[in-house]
N, C-alpha and C. Protein backbone atom coordinates (compact mmCIF):
# COMPACT_ATOMS: atom_id res chain seq x y z
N UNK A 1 3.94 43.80 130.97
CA UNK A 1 3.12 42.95 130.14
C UNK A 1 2.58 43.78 128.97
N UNK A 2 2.57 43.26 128.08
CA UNK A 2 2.14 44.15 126.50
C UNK A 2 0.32 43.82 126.23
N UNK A 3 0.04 44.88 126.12
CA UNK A 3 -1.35 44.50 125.61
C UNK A 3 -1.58 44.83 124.28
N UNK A 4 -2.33 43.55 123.68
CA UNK A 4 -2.24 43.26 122.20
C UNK A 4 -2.97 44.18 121.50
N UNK A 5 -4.43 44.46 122.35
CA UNK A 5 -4.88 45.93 121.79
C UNK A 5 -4.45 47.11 121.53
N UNK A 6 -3.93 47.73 122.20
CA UNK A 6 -2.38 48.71 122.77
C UNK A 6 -2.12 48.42 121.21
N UNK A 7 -1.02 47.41 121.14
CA UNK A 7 -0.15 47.50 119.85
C UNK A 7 -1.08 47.24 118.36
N UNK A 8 -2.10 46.79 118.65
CA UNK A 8 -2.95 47.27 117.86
C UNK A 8 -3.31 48.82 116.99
N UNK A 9 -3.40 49.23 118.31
CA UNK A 9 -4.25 50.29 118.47
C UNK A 9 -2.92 51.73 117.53
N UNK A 10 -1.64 51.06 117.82
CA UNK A 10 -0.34 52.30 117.57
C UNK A 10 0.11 51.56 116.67
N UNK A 11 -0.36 50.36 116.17
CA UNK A 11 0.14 49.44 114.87
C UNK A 11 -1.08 50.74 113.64
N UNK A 12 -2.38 50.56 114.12
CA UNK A 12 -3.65 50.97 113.06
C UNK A 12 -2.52 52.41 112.72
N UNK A 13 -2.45 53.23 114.08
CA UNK A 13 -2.13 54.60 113.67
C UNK A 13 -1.03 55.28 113.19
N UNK A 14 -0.05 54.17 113.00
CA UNK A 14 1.36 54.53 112.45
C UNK A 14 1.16 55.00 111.05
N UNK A 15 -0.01 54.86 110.07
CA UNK A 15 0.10 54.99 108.80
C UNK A 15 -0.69 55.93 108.39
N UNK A 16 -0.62 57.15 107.71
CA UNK A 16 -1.01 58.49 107.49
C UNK A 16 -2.18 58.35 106.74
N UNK A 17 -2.39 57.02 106.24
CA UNK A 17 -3.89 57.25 105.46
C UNK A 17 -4.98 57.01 106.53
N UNK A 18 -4.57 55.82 107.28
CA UNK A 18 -5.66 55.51 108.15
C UNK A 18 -5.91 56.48 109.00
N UNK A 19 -4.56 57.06 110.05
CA UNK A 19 -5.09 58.73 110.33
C UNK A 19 -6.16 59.41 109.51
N UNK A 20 -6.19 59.85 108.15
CA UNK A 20 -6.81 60.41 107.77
C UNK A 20 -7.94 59.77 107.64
N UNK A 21 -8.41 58.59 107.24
CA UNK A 21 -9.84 57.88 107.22
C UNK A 21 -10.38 58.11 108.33
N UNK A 22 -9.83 58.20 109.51
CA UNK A 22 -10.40 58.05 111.23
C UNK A 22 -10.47 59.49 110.99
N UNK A 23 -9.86 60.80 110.55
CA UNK A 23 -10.31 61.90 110.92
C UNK A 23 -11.59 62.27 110.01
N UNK A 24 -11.71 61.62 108.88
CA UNK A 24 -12.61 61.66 107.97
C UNK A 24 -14.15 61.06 109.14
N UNK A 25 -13.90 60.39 109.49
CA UNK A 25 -15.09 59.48 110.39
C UNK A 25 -15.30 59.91 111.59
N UNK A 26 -14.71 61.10 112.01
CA UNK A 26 -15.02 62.36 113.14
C UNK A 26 -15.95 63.12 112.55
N UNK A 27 -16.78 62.98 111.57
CA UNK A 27 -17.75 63.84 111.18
C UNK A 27 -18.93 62.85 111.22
N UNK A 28 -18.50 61.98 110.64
CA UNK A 28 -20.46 61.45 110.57
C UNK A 28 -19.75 59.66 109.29
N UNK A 29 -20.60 58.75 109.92
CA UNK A 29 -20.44 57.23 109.33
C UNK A 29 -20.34 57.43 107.47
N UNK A 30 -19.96 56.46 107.34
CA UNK A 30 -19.28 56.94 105.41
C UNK A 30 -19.28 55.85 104.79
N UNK A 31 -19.55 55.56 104.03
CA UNK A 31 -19.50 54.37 102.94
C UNK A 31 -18.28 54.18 102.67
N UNK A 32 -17.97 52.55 102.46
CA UNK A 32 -16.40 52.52 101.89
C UNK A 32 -15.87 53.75 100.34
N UNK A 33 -16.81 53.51 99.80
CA UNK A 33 -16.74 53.97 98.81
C UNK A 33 -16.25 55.74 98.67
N UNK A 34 -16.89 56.18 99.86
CA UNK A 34 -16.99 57.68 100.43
C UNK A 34 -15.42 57.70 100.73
N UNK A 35 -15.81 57.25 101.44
CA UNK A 35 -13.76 56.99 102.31
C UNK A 35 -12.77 57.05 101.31
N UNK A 36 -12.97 56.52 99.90
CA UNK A 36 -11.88 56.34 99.15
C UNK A 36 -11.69 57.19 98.39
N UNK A 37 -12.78 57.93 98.32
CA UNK A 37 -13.26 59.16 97.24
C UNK A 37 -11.89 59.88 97.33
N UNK A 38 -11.02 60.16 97.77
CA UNK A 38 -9.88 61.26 98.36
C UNK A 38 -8.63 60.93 98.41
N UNK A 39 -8.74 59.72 98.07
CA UNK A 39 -7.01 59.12 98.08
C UNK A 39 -7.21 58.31 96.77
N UNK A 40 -5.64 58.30 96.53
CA UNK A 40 -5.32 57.97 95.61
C UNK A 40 -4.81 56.67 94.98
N UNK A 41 -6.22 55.84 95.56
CA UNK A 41 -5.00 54.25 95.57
C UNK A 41 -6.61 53.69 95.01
N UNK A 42 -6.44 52.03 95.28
CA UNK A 42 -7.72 51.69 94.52
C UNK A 42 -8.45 51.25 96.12
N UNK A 43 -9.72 50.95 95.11
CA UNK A 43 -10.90 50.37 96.78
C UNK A 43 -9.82 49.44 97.68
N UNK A 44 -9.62 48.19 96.43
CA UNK A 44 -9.17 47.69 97.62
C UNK A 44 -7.64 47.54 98.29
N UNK A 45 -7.27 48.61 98.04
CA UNK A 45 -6.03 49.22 99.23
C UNK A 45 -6.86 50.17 100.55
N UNK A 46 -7.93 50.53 99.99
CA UNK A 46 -8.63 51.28 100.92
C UNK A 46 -9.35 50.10 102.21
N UNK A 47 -9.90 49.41 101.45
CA UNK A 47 -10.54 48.26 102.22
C UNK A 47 -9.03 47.36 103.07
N UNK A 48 -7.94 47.15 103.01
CA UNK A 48 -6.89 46.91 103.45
C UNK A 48 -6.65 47.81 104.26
N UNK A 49 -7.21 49.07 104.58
CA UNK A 49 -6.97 49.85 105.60
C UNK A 49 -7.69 49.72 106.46
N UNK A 50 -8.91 49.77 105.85
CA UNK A 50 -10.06 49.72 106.88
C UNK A 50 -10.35 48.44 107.62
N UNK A 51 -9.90 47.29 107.14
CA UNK A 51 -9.61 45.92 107.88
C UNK A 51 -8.72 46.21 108.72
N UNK A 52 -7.49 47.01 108.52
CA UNK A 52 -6.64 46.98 109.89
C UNK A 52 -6.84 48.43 111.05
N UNK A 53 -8.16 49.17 110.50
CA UNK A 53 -8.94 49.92 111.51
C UNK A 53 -9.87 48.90 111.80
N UNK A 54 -10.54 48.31 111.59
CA UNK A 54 -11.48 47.50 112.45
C UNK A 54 -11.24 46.47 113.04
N UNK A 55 -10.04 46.06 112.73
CA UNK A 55 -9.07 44.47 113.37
C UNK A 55 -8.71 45.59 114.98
N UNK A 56 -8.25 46.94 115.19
CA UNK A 56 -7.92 47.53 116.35
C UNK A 56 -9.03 47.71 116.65
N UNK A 57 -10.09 47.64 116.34
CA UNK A 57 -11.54 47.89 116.69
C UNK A 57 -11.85 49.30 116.83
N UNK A 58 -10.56 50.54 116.19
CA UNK A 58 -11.26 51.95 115.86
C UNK A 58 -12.25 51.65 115.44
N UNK A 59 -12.50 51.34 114.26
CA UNK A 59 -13.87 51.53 113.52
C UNK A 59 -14.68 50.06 113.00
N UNK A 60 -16.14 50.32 112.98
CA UNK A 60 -16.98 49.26 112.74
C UNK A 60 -17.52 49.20 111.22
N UNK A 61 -17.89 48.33 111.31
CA UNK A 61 -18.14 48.11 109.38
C UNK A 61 -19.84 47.41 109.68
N UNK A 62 -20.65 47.87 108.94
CA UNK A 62 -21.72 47.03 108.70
C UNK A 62 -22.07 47.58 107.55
N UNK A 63 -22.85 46.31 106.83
CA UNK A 63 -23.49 46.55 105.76
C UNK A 63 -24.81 46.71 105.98
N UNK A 64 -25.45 48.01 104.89
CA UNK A 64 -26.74 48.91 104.84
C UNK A 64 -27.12 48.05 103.35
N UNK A 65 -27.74 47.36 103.10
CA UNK A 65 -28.37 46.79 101.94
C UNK A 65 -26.88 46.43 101.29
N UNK A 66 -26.67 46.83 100.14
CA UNK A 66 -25.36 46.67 99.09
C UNK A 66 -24.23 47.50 99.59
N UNK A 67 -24.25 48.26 100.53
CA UNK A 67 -23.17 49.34 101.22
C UNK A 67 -22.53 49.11 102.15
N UNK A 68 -21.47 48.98 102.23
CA UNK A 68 -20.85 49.08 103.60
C UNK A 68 -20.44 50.25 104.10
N UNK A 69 -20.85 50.60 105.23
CA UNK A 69 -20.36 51.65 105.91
C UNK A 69 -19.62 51.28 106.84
N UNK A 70 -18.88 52.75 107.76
CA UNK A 70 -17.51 52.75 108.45
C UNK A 70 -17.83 53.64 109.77
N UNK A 71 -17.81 53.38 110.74
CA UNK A 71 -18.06 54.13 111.75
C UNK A 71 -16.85 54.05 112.87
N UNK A 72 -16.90 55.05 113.21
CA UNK A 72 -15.79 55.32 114.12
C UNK A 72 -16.08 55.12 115.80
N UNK A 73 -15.59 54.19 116.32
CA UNK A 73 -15.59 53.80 117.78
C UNK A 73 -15.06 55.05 118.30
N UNK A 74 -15.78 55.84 119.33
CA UNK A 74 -15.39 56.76 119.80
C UNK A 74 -13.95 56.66 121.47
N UNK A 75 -14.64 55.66 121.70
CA UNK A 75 -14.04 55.14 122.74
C UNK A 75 -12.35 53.87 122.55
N UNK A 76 -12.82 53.71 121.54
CA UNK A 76 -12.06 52.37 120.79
C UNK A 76 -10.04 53.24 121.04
N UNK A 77 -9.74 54.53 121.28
CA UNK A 77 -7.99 54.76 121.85
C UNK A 77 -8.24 55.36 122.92
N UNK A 78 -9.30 54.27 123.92
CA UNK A 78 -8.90 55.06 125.25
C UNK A 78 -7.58 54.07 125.87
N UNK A 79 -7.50 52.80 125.37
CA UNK A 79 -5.95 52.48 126.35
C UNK A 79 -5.37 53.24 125.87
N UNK A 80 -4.67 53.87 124.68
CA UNK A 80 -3.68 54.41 124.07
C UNK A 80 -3.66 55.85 124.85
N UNK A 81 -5.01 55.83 124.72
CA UNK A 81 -4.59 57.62 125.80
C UNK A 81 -4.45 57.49 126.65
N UNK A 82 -5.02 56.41 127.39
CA UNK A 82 -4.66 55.91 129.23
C UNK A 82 -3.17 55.87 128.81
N UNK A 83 -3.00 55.07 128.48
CA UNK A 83 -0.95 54.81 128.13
C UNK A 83 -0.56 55.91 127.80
N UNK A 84 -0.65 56.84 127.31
CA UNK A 84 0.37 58.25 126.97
C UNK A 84 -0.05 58.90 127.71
N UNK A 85 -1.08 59.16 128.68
CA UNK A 85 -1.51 60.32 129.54
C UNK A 85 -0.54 59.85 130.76
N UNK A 86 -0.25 58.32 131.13
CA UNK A 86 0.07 57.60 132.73
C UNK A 86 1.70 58.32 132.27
N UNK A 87 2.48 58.46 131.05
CA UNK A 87 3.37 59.55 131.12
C UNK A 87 3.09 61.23 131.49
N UNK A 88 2.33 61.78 132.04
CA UNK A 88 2.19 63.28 131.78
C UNK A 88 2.22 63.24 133.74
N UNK A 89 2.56 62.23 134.41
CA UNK A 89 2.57 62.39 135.59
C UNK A 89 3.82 62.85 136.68
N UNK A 90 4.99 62.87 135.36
CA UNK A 90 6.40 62.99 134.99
C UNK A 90 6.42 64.99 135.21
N UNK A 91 7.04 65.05 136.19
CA UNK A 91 7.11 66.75 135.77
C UNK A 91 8.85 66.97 134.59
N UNK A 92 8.59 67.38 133.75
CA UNK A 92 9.37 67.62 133.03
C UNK A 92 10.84 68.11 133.48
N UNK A 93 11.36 67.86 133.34
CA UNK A 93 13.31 67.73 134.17
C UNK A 93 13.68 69.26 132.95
N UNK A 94 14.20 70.02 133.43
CA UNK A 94 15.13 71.32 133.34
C UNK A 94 16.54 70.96 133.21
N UNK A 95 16.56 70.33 132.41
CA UNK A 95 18.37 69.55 132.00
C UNK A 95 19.44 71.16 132.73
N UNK A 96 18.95 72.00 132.53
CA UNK A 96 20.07 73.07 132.47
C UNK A 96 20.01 73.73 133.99
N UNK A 97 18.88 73.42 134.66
CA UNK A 97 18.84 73.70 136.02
C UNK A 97 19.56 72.79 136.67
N UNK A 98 19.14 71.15 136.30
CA UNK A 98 20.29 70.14 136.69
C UNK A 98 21.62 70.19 136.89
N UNK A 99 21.78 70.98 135.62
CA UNK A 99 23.26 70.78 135.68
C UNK A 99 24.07 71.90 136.47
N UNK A 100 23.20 73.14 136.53
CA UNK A 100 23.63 73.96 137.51
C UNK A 100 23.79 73.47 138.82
N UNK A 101 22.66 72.57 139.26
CA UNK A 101 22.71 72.23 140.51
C UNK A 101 23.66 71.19 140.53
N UNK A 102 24.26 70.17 140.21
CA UNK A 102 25.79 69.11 139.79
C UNK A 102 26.64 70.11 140.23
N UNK A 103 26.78 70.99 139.32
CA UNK A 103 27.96 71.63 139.19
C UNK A 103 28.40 72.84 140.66
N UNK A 104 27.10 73.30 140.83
CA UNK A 104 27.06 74.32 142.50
C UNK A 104 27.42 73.06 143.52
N UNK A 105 26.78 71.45 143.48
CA UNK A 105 27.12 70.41 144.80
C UNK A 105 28.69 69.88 144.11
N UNK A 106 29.30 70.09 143.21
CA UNK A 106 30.83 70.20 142.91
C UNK A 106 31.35 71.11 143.84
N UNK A 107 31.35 71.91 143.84
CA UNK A 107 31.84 73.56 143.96
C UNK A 107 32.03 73.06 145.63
N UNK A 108 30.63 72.81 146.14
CA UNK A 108 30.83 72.74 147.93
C UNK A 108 31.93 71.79 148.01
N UNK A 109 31.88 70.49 147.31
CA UNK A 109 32.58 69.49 147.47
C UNK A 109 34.43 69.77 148.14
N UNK A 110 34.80 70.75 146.72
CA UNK A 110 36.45 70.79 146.88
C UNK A 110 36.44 71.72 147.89
């Protein structure tokens, strides 16, 4: 079964700016305006990002008088890490030990 947050969540992070806005927002909450200061596109390509960080619910938006700020859900990729960690339970396969061992249960065979 697919969870829509999940693909959310690896939909937000496929794109190298929003990475960088979310690492930008590992320091401390930021004004849209702050956020855009550093890239090279206009506000509102920036604000098009930050709608599809807060549509995954990484990050929250409220407005401070005339400001909007951007805050980063700290908790907001724990399925994503639950989902890539439930792989690390896998002990990693030795392709070349494998094949030694094929090839030694050959050997008894003939």
């Amino acid at each position: 079964m697919q969870n829509p947050s999940l693909d959310s969540i690896f939909a937000a992070l496929s794109d190298p700016t929003r990475r960088a806005i979310l690492t930008m927002l590992l320091e401390d909450d930021m004004a849209v305006t702050d956020v855009a200061e550093p890239f090279e596109m206009s506000l509102a390509a920036i604000s098009k990002h930050l709608t599809i960080l807060a549509d995954a619910n990484l990050i929250t938006q409220e407005k401070r008088g005339r400001v909007k700020w951007c805050k980063l859900d700290p908790n907001a990729m724990r399925p994503a890490t639950t989902w890539i960690q439930s792989f690390g339970q896998f002990e990693p396969v030795d392709l070349d030990a494998f094949e030694r061992f094929l090839a030694s249960e050959l050997k008894q065979e003939d």
